[in-house]
Each structure stands twice: as C-alpha cells, then as structure tokens.
Protein backbone atom coordinates (compact mmCIF):
# COMPACT_ATOMS: atom_id res chain seq x y z
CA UNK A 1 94.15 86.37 83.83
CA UNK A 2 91.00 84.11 84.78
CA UNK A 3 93.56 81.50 85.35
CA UNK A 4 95.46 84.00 87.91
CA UNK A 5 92.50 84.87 89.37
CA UNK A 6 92.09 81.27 90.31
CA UNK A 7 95.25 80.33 91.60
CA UNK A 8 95.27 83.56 93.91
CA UNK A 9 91.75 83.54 94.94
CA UNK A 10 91.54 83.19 98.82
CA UNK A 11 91.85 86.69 99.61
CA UNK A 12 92.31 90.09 98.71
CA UNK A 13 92.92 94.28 99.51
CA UNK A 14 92.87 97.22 97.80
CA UNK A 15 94.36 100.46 98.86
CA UNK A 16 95.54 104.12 97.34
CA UNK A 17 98.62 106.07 97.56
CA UNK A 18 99.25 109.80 96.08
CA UNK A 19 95.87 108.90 93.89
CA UNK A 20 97.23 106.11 92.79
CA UNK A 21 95.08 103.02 93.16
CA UNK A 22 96.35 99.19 94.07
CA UNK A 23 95.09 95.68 94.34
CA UNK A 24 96.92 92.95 95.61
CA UNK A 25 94.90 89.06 95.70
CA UNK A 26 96.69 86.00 97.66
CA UNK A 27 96.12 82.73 97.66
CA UNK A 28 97.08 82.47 101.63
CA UNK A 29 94.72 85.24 103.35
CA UNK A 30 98.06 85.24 105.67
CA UNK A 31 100.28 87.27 103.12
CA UNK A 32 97.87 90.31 103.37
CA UNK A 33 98.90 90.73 107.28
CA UNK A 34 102.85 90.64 105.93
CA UNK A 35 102.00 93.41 103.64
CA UNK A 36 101.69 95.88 106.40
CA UNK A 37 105.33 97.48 106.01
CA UNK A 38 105.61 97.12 102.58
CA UNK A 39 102.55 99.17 101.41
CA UNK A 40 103.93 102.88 100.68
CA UNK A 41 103.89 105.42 103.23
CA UNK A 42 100.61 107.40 103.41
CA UNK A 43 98.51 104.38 101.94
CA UNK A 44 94.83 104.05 103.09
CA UNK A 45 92.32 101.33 102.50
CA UNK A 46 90.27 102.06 99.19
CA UNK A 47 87.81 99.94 97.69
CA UNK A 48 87.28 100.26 94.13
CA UNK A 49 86.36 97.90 91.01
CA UNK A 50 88.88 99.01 89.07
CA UNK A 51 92.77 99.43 90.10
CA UNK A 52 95.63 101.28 88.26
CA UNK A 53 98.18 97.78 88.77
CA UNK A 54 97.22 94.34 90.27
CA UNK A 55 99.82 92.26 92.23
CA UNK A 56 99.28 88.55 92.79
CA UNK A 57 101.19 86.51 95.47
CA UNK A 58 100.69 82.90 95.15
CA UNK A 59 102.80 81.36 98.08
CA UNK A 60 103.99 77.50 97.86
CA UNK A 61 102.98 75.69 100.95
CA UNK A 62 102.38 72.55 100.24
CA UNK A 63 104.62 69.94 101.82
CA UNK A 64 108.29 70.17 101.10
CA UNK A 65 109.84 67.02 99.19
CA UNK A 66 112.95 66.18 99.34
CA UNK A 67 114.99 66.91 96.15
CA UNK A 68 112.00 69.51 94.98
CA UNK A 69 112.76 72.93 95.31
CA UNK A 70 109.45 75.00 96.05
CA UNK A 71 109.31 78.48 94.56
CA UNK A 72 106.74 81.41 95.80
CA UNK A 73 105.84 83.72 92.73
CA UNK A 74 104.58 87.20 92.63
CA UNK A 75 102.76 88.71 89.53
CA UNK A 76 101.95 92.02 88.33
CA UNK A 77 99.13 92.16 86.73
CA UNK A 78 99.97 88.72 84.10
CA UNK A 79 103.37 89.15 84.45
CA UNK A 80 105.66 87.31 86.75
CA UNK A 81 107.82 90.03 88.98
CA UNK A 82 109.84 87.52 90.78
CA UNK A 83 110.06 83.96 91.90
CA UNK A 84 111.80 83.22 94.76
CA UNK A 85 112.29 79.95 97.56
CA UNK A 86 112.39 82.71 100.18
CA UNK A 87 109.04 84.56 100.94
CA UNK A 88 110.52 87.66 101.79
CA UNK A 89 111.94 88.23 98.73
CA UNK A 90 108.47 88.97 96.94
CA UNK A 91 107.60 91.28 100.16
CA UNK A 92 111.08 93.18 99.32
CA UNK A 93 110.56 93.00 95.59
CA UNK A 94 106.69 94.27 96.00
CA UNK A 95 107.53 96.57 97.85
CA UNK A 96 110.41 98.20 95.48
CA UNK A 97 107.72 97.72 92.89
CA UNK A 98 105.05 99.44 94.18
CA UNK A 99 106.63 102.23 95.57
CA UNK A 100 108.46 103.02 91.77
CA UNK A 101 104.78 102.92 90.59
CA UNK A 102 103.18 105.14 92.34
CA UNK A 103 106.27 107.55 91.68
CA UNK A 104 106.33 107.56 88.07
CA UNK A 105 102.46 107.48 87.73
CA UNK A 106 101.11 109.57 90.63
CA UNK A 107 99.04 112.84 89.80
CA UNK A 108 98.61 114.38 92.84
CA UNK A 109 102.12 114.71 93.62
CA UNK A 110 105.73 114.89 91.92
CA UNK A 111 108.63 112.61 93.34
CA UNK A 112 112.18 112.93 92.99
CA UNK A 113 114.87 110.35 93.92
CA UNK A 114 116.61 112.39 96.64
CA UNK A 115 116.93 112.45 100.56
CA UNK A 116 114.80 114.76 102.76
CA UNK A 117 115.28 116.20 106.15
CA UNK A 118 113.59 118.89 107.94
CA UNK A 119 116.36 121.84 109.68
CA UNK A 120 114.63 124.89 111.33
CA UNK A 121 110.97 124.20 110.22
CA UNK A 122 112.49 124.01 106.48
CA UNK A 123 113.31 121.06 104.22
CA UNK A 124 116.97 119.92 102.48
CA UNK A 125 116.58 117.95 99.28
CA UNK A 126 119.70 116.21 98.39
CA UNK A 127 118.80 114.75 95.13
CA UNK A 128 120.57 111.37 94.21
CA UNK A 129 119.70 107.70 92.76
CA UNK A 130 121.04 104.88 94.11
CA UNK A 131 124.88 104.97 95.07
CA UNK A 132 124.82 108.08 95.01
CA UNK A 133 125.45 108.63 99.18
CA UNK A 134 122.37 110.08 100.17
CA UNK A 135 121.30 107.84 102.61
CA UNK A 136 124.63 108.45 104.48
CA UNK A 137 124.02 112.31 104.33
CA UNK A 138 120.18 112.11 105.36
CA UNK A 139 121.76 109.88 108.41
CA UNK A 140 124.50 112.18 109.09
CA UNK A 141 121.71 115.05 109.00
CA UNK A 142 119.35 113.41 111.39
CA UNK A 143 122.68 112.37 113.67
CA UNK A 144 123.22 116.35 114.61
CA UNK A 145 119.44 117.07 115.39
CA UNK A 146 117.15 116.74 111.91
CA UNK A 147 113.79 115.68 111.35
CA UNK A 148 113.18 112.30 109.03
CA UNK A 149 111.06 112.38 105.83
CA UNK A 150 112.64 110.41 103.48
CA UNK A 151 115.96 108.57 102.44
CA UNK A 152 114.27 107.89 98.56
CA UNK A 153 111.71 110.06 97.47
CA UNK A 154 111.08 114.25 97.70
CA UNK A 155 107.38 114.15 97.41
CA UNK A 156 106.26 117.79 96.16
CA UNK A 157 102.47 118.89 95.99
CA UNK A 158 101.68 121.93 93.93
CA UNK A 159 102.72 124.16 95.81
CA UNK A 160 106.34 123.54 95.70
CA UNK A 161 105.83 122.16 99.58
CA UNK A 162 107.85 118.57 100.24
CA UNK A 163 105.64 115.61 102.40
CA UNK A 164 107.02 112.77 104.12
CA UNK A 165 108.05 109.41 102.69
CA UNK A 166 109.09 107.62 105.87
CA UNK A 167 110.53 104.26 105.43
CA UNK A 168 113.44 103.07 107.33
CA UNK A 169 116.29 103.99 106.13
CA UNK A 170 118.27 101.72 104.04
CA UNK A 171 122.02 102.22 104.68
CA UNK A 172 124.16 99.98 102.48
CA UNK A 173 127.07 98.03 103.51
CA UNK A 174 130.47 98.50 102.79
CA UNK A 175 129.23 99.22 99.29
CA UNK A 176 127.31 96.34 98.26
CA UNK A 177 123.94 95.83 97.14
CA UNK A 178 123.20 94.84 100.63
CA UNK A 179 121.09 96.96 102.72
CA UNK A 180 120.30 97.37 106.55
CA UNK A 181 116.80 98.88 107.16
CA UNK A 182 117.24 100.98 110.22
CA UNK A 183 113.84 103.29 111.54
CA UNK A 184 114.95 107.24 112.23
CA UNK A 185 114.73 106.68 116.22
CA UNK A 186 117.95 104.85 116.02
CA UNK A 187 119.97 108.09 114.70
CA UNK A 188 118.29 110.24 117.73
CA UNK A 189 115.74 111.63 115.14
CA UNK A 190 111.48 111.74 114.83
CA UNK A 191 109.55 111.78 111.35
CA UNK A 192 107.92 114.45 110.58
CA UNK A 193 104.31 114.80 109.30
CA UNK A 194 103.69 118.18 107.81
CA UNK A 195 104.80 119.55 104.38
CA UNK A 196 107.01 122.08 104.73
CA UNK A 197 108.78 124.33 102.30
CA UNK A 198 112.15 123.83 101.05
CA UNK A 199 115.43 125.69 101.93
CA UNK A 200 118.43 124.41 100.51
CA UNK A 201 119.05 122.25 97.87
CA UNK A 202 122.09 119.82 97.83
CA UNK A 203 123.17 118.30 94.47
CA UNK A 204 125.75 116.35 95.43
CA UNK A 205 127.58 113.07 95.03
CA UNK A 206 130.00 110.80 97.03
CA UNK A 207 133.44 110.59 96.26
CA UNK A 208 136.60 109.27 98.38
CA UNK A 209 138.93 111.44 99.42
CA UNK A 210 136.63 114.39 97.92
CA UNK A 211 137.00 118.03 100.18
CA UNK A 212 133.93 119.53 100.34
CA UNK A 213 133.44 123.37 98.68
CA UNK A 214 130.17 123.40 97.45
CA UNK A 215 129.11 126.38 94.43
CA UNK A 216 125.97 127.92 95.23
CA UNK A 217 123.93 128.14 91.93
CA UNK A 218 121.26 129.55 90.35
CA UNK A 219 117.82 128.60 90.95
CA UNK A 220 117.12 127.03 87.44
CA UNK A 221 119.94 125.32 87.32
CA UNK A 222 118.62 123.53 90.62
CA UNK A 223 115.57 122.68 89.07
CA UNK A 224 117.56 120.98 86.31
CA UNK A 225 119.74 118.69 88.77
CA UNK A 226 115.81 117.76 90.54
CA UNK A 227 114.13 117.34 86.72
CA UNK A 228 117.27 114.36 86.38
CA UNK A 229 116.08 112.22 89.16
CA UNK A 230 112.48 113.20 88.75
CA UNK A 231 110.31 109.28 87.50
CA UNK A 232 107.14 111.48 86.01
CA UNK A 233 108.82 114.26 84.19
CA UNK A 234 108.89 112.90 81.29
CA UNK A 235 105.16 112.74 81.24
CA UNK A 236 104.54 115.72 82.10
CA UNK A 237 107.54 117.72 81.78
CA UNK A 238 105.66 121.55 81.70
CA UNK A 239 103.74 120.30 85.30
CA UNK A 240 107.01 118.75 86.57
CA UNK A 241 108.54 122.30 86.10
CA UNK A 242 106.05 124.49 87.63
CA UNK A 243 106.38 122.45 90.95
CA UNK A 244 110.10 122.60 91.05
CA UNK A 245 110.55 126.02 89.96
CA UNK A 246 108.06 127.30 92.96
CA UNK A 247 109.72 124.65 95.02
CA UNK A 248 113.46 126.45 94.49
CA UNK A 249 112.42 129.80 94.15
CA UNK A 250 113.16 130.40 97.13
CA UNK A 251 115.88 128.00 98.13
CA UNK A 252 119.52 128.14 98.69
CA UNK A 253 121.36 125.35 95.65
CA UNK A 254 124.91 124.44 96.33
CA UNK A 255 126.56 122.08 93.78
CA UNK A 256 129.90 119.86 94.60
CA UNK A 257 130.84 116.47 94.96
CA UNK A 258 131.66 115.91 98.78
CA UNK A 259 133.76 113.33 101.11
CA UNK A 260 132.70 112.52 104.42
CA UNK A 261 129.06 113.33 104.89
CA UNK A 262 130.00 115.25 108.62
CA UNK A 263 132.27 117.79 106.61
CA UNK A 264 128.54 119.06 104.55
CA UNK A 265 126.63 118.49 107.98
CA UNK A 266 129.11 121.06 109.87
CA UNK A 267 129.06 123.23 106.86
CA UNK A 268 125.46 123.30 106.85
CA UNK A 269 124.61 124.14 110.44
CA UNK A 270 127.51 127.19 109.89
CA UNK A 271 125.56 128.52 107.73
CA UNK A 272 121.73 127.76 108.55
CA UNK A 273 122.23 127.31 112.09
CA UNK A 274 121.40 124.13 114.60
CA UNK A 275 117.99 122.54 114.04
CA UNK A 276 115.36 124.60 116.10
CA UNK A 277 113.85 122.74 118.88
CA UNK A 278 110.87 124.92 118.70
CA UNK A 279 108.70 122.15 116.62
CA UNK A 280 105.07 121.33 116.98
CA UNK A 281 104.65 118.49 118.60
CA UNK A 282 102.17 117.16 116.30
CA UNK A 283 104.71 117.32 113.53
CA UNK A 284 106.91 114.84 114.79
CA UNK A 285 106.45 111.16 115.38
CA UNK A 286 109.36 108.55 116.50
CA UNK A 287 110.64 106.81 113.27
C-alpha cells in the first residue's frame, strides 16, 4: 500500500454516503473535479482518518509514444478495479463500484435493485436487476406525469419510507450492454427529495409479446420478491425484514410478467388515478 500511496499522492477527498465512508487519492489533483457525477447521490464531504474502502486513480499522462499503448488504472484499496486507455472508463467503473458498496454495506438504510417513482404523494417500487425492464417502466411512469427517484436502487430508512437515488437514467439500447444516460427533465419529469411511503409494489419482468394481467398478492409474498434483489439482506436478514414488512404493509403487490411498459402505465393510473399536481414545491427539483 505505501507503494500506492506514492504513486497516487498529489491529491485527495473523502466523503460519506448512507454512513458509509469513502476515500479516493489521485495522482492528477484534476481527476477529483471529474468525480463530481460519479460520487453517489446524497454524498457530502467528510473528513475522517479512517475510511470503510479506498479508491486510487493513477492517470497516465506522460507523453504518448508511438507504438506504446498508455493505460490509466484505478485501485480499490490494493487491488486493481480496472485498467483502461480511455479515462472515462475508470469514472464509469468507479462509479458502478462505489455505488454497489455503499448498497451492500450501508447501515443506515436498506437498498433494493428496483425502479422508483413517486404517483399521488406515494411511491411505486418495481423491483428488478439488470435486464429486467425497469428502466423502461420508471421512463414510461415519469412520461404520463411521475416524479423521479431512482432507475437502480429503492433506498428504505426504518421506517419503511423510500428516499431518492437520482442518477440519470440509464436506458439501454436495443438490448445491449450499451447504455444512454438521460437526466428525468428529458421525460417531462422533476426528482423528488422527500421520503415518502410506498403504495404499490410491481414485481414484474419484461417479456415480448407478454399481455399484461397482473395478480395482486399478499403482502409477504411482496416482501419476498424485494428480499431477492435486496445487496444487504444477507447480512442482516431479521433487519432487512422489519423494513420491508412495514414498507408493504400497507401497499398494493401485483405480480405478472408484462409487454409494453404503456399497457402497466394505463393500468396503473385506472386504478390509482393521474399523478396529483398538488406537490410541494420543495419536493421537486428538475432531473
């Protein structure tokens, strides 16, 4: 590690997210201004001694040479993450890192893979990993008059109540690894800032040609579909399943696999209604 240190030694930050704590050391006191996006939503400046994970970028600038290839490598803690000729990769990779961290290790809050958007002051949860279509849903939802929080993460405090999570969304294309970051204020939609409680519960997955004719189930069978794409349950299974079980108890769960994500949205507002416009305005923000 002394030897790290060394090599990545010009400059430095620390910062926590969900009471999770960070530290990130460059060798190019540059990279810390192109860490601005990439640093999880809700992260604040913290200095500390100690972190919980250390990430190193050490950026190749010398000259190019013809016939050398030049790599930029990022490390967590004394590992190498990824190596890369292009110096956005490590800002995409870090920032896939990081955010996977604090989800699986976070104590102040419980995340689950899944969408979020707000609909009449309440939240939908449509649980999902990747390829799983929720990005197109969430995007769908925010199209006919939802509020953002997240495309990736259901962040739930103890209370069962779900905060924001606000990246861009990342819509894939045509079904490739590929993805198109895109903020909410494209789809017509704000981010909200204020937990709110959740209403329905969507466990769901794409599949072509699919009709839509969801089952509404019970409430622990919910929290079993949320437990699946929880990161920390495993740690602490008992805590993940007080959270959950006040989160759902009570929420509306509909199970079924679904085509075309405007079929569920119409469904939806037949039942719950068109999204309120009666907001605070201090609960919104333009994505």
């Amino acid at each position: 590690m002394k030897k790290l240190y060394r090599l990545v030694g010009a400059a430095g930050m620390s910062f926590r997210a969900f009471g999770v704590t960070v530290g990130v050391r460059v060798n190019d006191a540059r990279t810390l201004a192109c860490l601005d996006h990439s640093l999880p939503p809700g992260s604040r400046p913290h200095a500390a001694p100690r972190v919980n994970r250390l990430y190193s970028f050490y950026l190749n600038r010398r000259e190019q040479r013809r016939g050398l290839r030049q790599f930029h490598t990022l490390y967590c803690d004394h590992l190498i993450l990824h190596r890369s000729e292009n110096e956005a990769d490590l800002y995409e990779e870090f920032e896939k890192d990081v955010d996977s961290y604090v989800a699986s290790t976070s104590s102040t809050r419980l995340f689950v893979h899944a969408g979020v958007v707000a609909w009449n002051g309440r939240a939908i949860i449509i649980p999902g990993r990747s390829y799983s279509g929720k990005t197109t849903l969430v995007a769908e939802f925010l199209r006919r008059g939802g509020t953002y929080y997240s495309d990736e993460f259901a962040v739930f405090d103890r209370r069962g109540f779900v905060h924001p999570f606000s990246r861009p969304l990342g819509l894939r294309m045509n079904s490739t690894d590929k993805q198109i970051r895109k903020p909410a204020s494209e789809f017509g939609s704000a981010a909200g800032l204020l937990p709110l409680p959740v209403a329905l519960v969507i466990l769901t997955e794409y599949k072509k040609s699919a009709s839509w004719n969801p089952q509404p189930i019970s409430a622990g069978r919910g929290v079993l579909g949320l437990l699946a794409n929880s990161l920390s349950a495993r740690a602490n299974p008992k805590r993940a399943f007080e959270i959950l079980t006040r989160a759902t108890e009570k929420s509306c769960i509909l199970h079924g696999a679904r085509g075309e994500a405007k079929e569920v949205v119409r469904s939806v507002e037949k039942k719950f209604g068109i999204r309120s416009l009666c907001y605070q305005e201090n609960n919104l923000r333009l994505g």
